[in-house]
Protein backbone atom coordinates (compact mmCIF):
# COMPACT_ATOMS: atom_id res chain seq x y z
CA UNK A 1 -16.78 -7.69 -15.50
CA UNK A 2 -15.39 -10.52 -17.65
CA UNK A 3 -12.10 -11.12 -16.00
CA UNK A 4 -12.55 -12.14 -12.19
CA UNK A 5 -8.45 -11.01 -11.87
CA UNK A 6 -9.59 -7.94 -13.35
CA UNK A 7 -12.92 -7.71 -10.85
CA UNK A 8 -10.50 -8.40 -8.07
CA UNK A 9 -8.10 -5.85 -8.81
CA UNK A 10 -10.83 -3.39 -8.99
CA UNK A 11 -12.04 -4.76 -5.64
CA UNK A 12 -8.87 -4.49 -4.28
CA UNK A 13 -8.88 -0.68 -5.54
CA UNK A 14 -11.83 0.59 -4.33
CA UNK A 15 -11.51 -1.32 -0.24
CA UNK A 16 -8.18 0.27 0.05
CA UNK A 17 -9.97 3.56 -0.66
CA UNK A 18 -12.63 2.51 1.44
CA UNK A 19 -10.47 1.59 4.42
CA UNK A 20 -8.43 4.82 4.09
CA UNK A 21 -11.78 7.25 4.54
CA UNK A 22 -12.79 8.69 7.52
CA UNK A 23 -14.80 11.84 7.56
CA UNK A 24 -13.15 13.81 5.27
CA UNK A 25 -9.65 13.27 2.81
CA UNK A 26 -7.90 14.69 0.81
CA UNK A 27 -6.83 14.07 -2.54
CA UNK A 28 -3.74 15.40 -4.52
CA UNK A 29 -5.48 15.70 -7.89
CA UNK A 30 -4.63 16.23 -10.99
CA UNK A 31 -7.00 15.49 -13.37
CA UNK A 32 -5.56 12.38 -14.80
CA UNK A 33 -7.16 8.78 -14.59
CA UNK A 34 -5.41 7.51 -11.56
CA UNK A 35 -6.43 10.80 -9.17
CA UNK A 36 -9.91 11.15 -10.77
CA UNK A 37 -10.17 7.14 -10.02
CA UNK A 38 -9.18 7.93 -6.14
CA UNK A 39 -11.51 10.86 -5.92
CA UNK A 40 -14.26 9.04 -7.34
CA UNK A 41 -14.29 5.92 -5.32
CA UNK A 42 -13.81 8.25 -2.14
CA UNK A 43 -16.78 10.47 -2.62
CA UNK A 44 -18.66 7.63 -2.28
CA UNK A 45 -17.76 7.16 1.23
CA UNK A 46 -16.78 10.41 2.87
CA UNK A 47 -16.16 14.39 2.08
CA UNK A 48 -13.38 14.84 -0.30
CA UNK A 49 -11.52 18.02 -0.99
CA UNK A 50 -9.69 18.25 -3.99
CA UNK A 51 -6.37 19.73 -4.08
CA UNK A 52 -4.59 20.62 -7.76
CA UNK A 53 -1.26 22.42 -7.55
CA UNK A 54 1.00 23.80 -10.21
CA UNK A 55 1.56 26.92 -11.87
CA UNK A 56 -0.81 29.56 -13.44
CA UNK A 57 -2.30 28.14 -17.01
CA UNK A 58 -0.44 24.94 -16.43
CA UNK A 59 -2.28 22.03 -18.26
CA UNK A 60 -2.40 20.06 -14.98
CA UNK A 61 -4.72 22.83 -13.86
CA UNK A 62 -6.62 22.67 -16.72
CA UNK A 63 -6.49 19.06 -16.55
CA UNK A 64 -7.71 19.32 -12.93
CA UNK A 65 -10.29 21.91 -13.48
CA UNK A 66 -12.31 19.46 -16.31
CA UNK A 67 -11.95 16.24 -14.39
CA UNK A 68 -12.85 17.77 -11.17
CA UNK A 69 -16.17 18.84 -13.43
CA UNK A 70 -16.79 15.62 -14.68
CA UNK A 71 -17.22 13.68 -11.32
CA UNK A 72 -19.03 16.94 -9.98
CA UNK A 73 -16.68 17.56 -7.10
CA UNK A 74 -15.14 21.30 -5.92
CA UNK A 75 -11.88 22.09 -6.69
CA UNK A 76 -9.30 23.59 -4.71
CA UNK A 77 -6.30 25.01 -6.57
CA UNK A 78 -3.25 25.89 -5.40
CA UNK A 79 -1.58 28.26 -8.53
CA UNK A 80 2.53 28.70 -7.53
CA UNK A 81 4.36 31.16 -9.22
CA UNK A 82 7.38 29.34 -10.57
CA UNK A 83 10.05 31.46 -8.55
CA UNK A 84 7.28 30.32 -5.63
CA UNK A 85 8.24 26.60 -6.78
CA UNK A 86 11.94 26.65 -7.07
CA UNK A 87 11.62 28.14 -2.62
CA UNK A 88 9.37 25.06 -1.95
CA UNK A 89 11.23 22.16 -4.13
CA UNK A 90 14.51 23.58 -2.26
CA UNK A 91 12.38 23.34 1.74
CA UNK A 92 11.09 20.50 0.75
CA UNK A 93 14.45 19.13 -0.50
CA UNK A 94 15.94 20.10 2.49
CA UNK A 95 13.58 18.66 4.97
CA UNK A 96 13.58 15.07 3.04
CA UNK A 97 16.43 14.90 1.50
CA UNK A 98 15.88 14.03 -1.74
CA UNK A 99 17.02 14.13 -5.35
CA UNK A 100 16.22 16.78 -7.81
CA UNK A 101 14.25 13.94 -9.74
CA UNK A 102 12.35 12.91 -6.78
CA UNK A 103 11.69 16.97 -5.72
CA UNK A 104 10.68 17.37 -8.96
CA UNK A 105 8.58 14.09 -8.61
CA UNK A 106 6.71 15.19 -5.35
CA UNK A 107 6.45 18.81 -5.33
CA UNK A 108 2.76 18.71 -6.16
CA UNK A 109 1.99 16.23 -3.25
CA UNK A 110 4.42 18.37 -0.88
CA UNK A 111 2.17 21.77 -1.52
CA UNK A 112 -1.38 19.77 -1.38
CA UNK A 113 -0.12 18.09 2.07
CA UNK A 114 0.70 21.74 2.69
CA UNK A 115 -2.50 22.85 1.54
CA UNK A 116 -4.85 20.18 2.73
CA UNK A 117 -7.20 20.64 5.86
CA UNK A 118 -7.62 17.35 6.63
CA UNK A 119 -5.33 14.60 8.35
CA UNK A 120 -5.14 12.14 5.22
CA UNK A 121 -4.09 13.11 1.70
CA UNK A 122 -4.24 10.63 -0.97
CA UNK A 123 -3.07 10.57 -4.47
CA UNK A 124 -2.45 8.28 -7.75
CA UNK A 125 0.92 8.07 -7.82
CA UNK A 126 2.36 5.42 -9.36
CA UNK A 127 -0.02 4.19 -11.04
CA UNK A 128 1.22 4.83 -14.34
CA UNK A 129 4.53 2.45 -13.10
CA UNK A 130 2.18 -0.10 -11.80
CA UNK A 131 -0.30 -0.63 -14.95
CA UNK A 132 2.50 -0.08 -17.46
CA UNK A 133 0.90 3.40 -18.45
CA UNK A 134 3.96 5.34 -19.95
CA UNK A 135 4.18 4.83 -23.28
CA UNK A 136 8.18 4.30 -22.76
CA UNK A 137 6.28 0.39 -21.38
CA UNK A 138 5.02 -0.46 -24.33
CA UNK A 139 7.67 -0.94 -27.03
CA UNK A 140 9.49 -4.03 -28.15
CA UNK A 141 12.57 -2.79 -27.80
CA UNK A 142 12.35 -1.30 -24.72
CA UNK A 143 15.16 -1.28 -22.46
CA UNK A 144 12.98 -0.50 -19.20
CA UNK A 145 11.80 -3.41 -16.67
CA UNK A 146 8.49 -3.04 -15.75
CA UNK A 147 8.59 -5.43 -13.15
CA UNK A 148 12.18 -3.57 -11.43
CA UNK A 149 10.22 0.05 -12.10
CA UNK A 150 7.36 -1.20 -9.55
CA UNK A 151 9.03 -2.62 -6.99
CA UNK A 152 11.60 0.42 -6.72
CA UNK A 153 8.35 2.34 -6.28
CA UNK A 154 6.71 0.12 -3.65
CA UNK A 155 9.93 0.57 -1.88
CA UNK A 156 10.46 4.26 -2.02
CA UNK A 157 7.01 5.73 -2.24
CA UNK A 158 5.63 5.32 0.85
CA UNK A 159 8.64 6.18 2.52
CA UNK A 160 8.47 9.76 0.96
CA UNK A 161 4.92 10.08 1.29
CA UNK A 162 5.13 9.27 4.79
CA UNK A 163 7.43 11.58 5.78
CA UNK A 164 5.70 14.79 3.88
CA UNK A 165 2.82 13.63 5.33
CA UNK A 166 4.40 13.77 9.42
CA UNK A 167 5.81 17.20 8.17
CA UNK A 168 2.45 18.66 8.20
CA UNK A 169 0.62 16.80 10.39
């Protein structure tokens, strides 16, 4: 790799994947980079299930479905029908008491860590927020701050993934 930041950052990456393996994970996984990244880096140390949710022909799915066939890993997917959706965003709401933004936000991670038969559950989010990946990032005149968006994350994310994650175990 040219850069050494950039080799250290991708260091960084894959020991913090490392470190969080133990027999067997799982991943909320949608089929874009950051998931297919997590999955990728984890197979290479433990069992890995795969967990996609959304609803039936949803292009996350579809997403999911290729990516998962690209790194050569099983799939499980979790199709909700939409009415399905609205019950769980409202539990799940409920429990964690949470905006409709953030519901909206989570719900995916919510039904994997639902879903998931093993004790750890990890995911890509914000990773989009942390590498500038929205395209709303990369305009001159845009009025968003990069630098505020990732440390509001680093401050609320783990909080809400913690607490789906003690809601099922």
């Amino acid at each position: 790799m040219g850069s050494p930041r950039l080799a250290k950052l991708c260091d960084s990456i894959e020991l913090s994947v490392k470190d969080s393996c133990k027999d067997r994970i799982s991943v909320s996984f949608s089929g874009g980079i950051d998931s297919t990244l997590i999955a990728f880096l984890a197979q290479k140390h433990c069992d890995v299930e795969l967990i996609a949710v959304g609803i039936p022909d949803a292009h996350d799915l579809k997403a999911a479905r290729s990516a998962s066939e690209l790194i050569d890993m099983e799939l499980k997917v979790i199709e909700v029908e939409p009415k399905d959706m609205i019950t769980e965003g409202m539990e799940m709401q409920k429990c964690l008491n949470l905006s409709s933004m953030e519901v909206e936000f989570m719900l995916p991670f919510w039904i994997a860590a639902k879903n998931s038969d093993n004790s750890i559950l990890m995911c890509g989010q914000g990773a989009d927020e942390l590498f500038g990946g929205y395209a709303r990032f990369r305009t001159e005149d845009a009025e968003y701050d990069l630098e505020k968006e990732v440390s509001d994350l680093v401050n609320r994310l783990p909080d809400r993934e913690n607490k789906i994650a003690k809601e099922f175990g």
